[in-house]
N, C-alpha and C. Protein backbone atom coordinates (compact mmCIF):
# COMPACT_ATOMS: atom_id res chain seq x y z
N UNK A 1 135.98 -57.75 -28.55
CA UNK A 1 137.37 -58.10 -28.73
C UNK A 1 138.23 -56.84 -28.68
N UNK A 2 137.85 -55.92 -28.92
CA UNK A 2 138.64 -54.45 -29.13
C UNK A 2 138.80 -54.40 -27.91
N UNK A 3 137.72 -54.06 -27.09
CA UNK A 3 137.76 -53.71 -25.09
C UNK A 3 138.86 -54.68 -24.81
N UNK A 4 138.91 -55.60 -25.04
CA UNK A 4 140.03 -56.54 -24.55
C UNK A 4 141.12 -55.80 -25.11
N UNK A 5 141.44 -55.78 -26.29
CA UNK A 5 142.63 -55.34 -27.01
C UNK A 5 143.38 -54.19 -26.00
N UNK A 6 142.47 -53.24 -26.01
CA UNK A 6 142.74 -52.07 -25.27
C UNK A 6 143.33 -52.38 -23.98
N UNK A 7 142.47 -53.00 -23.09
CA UNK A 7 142.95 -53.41 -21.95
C UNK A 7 144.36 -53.82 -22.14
N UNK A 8 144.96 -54.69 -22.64
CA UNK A 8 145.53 -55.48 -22.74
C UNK A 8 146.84 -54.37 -23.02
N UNK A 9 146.74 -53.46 -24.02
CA UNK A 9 147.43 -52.49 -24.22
C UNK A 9 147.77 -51.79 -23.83
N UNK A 10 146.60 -51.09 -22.35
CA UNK A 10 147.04 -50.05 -21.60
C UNK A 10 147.85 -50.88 -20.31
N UNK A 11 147.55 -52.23 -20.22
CA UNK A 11 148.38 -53.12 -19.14
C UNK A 11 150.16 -53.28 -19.55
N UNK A 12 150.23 -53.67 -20.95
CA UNK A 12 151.58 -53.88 -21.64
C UNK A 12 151.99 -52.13 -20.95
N UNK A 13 151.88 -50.99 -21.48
CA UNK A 13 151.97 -49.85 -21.20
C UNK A 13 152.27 -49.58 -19.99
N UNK A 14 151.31 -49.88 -19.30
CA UNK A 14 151.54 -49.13 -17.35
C UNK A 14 153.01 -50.41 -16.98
N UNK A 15 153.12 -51.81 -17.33
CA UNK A 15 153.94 -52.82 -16.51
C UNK A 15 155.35 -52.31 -17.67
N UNK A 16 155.61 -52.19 -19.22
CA UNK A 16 156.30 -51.17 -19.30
C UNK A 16 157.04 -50.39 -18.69
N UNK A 17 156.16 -49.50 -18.23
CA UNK A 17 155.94 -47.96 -17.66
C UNK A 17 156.89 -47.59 -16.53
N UNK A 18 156.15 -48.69 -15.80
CA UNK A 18 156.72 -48.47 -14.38
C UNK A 18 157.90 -49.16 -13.90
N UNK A 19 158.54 -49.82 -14.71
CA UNK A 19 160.08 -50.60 -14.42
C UNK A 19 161.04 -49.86 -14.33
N UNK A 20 161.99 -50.26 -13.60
CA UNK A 20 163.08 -49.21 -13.28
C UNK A 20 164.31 -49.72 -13.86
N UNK A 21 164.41 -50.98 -14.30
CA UNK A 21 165.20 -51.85 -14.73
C UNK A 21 165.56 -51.69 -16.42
N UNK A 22 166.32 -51.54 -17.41
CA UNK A 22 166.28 -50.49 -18.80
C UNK A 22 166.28 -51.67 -19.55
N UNK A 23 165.59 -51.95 -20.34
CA UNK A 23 165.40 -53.04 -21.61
C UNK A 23 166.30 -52.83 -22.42
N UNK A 24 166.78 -52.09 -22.95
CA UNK A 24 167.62 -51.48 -23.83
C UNK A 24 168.66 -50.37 -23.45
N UNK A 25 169.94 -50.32 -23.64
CA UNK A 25 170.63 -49.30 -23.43
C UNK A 25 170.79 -48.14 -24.31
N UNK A 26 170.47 -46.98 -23.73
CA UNK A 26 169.86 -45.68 -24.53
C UNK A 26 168.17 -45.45 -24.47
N UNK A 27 167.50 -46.65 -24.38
CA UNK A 27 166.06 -46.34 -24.69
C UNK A 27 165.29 -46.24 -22.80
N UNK A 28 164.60 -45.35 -22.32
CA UNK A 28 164.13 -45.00 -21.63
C UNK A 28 162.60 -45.77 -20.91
N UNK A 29 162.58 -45.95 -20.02
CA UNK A 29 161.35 -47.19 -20.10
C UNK A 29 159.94 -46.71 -20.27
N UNK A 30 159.75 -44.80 -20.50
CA UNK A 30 158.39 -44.64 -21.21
C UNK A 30 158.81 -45.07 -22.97
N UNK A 31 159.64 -44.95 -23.42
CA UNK A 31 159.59 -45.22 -24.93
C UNK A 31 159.45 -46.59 -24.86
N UNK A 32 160.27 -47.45 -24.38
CA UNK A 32 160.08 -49.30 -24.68
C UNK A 32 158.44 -48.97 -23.95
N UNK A 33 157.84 -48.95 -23.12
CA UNK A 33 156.34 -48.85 -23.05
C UNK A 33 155.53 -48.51 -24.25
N UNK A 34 155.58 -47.20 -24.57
CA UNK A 34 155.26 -46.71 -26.19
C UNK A 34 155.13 -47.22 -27.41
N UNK A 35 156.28 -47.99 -27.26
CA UNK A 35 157.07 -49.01 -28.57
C UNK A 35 156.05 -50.57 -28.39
N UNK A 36 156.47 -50.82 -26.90
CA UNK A 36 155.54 -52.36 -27.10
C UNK A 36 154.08 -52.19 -27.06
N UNK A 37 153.47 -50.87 -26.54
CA UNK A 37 151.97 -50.95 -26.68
C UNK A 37 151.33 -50.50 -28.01
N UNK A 38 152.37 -49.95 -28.71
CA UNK A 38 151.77 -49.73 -30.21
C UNK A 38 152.52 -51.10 -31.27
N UNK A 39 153.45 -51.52 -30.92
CA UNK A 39 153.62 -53.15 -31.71
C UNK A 39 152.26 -54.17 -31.13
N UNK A 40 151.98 -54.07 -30.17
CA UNK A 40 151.08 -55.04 -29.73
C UNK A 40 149.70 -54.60 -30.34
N UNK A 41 149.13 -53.16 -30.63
CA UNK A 41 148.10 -52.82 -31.54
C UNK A 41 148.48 -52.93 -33.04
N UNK A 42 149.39 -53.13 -33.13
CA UNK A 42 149.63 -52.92 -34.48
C UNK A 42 149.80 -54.50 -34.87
N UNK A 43 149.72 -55.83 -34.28
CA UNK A 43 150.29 -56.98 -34.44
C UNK A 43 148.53 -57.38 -34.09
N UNK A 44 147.74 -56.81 -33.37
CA UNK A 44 146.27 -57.47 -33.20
C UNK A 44 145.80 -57.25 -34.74
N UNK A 45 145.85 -55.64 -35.14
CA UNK A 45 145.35 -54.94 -36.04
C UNK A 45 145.77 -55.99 -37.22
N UNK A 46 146.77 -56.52 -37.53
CA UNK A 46 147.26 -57.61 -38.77
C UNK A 46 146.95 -59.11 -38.28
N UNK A 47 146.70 -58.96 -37.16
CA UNK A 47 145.47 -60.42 -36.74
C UNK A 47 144.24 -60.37 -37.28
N UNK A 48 144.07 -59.31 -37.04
CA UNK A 48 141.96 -59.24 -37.36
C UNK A 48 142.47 -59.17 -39.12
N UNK A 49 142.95 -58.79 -40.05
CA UNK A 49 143.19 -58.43 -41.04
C UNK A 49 143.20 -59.83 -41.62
N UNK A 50 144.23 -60.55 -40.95
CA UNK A 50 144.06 -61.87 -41.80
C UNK A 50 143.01 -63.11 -41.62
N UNK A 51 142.43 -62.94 -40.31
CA UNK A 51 141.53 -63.47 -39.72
C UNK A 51 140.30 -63.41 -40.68
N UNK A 52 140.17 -62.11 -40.92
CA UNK A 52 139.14 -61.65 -42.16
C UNK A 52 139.41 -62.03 -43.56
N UNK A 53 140.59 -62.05 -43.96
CA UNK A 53 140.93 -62.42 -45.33
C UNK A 53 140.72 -64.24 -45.45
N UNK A 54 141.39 -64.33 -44.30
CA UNK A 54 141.50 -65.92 -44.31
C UNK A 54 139.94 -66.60 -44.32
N UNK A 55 138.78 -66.05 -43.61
CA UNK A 55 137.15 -66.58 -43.68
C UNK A 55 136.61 -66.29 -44.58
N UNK A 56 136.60 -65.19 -45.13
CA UNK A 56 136.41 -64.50 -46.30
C UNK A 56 136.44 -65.53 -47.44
N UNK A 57 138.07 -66.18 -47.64
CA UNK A 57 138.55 -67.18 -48.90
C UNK A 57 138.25 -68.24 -48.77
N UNK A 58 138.23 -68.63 -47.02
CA UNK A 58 137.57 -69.99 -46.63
C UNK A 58 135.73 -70.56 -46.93
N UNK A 59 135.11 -69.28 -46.53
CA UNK A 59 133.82 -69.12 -47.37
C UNK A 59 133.60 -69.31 -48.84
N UNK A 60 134.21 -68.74 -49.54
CA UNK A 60 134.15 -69.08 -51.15
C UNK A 60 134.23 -69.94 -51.46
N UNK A 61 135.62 -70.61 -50.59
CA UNK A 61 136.10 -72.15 -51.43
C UNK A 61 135.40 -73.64 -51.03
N UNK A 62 134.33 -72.75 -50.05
CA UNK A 62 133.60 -73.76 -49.00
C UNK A 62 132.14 -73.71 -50.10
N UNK A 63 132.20 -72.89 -51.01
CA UNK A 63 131.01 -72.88 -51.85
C UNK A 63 130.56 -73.60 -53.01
N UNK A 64 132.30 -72.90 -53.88
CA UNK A 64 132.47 -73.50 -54.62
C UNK A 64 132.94 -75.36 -54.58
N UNK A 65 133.40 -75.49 -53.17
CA UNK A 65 133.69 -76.65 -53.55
C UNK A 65 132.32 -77.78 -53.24
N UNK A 66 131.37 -77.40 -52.70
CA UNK A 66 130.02 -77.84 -52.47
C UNK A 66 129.24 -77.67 -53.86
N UNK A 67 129.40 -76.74 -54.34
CA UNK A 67 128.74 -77.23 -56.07
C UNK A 67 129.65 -77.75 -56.57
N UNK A 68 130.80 -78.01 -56.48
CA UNK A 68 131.93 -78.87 -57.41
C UNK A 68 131.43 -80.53 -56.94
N UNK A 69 131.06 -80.57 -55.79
CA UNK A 69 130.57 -81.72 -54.93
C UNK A 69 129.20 -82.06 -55.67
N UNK A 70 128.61 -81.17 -55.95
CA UNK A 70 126.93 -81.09 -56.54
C UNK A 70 127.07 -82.14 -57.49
N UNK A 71 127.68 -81.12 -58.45
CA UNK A 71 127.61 -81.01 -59.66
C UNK A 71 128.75 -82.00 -60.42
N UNK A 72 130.11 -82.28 -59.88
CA UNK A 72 131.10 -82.93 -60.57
C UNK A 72 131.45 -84.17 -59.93
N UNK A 73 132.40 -84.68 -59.95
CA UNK A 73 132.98 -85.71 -59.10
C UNK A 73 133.51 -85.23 -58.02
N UNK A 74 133.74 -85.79 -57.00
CA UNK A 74 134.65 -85.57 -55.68
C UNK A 74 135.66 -85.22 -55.62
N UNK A 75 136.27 -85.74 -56.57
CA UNK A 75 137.79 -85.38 -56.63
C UNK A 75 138.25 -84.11 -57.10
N UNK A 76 137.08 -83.66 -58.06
CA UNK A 76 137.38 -82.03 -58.10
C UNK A 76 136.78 -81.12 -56.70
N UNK A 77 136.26 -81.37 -56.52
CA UNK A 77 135.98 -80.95 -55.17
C UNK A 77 136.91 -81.41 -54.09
N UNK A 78 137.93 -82.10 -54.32
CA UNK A 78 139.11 -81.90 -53.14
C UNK A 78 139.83 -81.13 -53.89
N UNK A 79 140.03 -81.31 -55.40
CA UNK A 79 140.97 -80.63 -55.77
C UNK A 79 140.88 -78.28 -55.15
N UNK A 80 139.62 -78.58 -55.00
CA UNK A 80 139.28 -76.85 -55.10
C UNK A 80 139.21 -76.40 -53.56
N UNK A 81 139.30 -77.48 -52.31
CA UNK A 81 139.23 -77.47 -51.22
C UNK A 81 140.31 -77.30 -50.84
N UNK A 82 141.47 -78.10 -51.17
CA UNK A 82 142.98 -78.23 -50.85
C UNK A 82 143.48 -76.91 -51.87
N UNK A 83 143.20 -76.19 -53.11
CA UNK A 83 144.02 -75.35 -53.37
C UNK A 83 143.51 -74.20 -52.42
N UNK A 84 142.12 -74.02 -52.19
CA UNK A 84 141.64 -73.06 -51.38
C UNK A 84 142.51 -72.84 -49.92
N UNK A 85 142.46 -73.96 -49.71
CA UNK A 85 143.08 -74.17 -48.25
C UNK A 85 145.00 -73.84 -47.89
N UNK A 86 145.42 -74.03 -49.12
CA UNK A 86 147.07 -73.92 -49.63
C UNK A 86 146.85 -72.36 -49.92
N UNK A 87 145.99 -71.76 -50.65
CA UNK A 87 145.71 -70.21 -50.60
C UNK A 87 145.44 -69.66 -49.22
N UNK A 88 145.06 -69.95 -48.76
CA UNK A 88 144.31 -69.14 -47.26
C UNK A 88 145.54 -69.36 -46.28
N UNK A 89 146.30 -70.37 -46.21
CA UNK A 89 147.70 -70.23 -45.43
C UNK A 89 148.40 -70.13 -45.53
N UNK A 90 149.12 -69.79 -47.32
CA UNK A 90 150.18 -68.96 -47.85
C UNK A 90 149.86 -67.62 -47.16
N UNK A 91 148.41 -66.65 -47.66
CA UNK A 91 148.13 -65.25 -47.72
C UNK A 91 148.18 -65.37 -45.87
N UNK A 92 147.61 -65.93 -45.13
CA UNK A 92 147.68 -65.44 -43.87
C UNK A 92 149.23 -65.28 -43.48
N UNK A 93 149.80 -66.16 -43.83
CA UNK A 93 151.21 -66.55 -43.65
C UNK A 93 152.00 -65.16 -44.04
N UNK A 94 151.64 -64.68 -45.02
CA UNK A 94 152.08 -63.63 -46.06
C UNK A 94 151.80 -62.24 -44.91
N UNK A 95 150.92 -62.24 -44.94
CA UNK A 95 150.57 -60.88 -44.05
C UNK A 95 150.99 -60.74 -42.60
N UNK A 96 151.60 -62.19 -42.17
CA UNK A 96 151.95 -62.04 -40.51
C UNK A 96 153.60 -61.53 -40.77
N UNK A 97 154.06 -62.41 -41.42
CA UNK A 97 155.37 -61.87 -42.19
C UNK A 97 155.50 -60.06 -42.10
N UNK A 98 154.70 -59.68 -43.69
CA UNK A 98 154.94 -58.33 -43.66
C UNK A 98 154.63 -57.74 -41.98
N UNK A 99 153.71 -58.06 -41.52
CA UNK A 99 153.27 -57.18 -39.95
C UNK A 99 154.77 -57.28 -39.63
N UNK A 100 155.15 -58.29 -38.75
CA UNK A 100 156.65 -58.44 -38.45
C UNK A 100 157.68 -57.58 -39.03
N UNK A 101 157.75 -57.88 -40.23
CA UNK A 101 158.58 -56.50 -41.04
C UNK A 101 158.42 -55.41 -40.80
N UNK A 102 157.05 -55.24 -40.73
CA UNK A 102 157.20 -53.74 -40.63
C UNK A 102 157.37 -53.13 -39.30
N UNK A 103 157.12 -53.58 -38.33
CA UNK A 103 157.16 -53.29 -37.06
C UNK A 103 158.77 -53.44 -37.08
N UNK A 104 159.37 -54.20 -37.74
CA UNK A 104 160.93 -54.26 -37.20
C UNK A 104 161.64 -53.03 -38.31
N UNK A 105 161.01 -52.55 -38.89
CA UNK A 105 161.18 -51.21 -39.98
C UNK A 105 161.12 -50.31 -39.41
N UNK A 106 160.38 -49.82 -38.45
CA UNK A 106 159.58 -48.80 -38.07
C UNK A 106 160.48 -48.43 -36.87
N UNK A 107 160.70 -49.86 -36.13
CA UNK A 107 161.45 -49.41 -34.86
C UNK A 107 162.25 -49.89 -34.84
């Protein structure tokens, strides 16, 4: 997935690069190149981040709610599935946000 990433980055970069046409007035078309090939690493980089956080919480709650299933009634076991699940797409939610922010901070 990285080899891709890269690719993908040095392509945003060179099609960038080579336009003669100005995205912005004042900004030069190696900087908008610069700018979108490091937002676009920097927006994968808070993909894989939540991607990981999000399986990570999805695993646990996939555990616990299988011994809640064992061991209790069903209904606590939706109850621990659905808060798990309301957790894992607040926090992903949460972290695509800040990425966004900060990239619009930065530049």
């Amino acid at each position: 997935v990285a080899i891709v990433v890269l690719v993908f980055t040095l392509v945003i970069g060179i099609v960038y690069g080579v336009q003669d046409s100005v995205v912005a007035p004042g900004v030069s078309p190696f900087a908008t190149a610069v700018i979108s090939s490091m937002s676009f690493l920097f927006g994968a980089a808070c993909s894989a981040v939540s991607g990981y956080i999000g399986m990570w919480i999805a695993v646990r709650t996939n555990v616990r709610a299988a011994n809640a299933a064992a061991y209790t009634t069903s209904k606590e076991a939706l109850v621990i599935c659905l808060r798990g699940g309301a957790f894992s797409g607040t926090l992903v939610t949460t972290l695509s946000l800040l990425g966004v922010s900060a990239c619009f901070a930065i530049v």
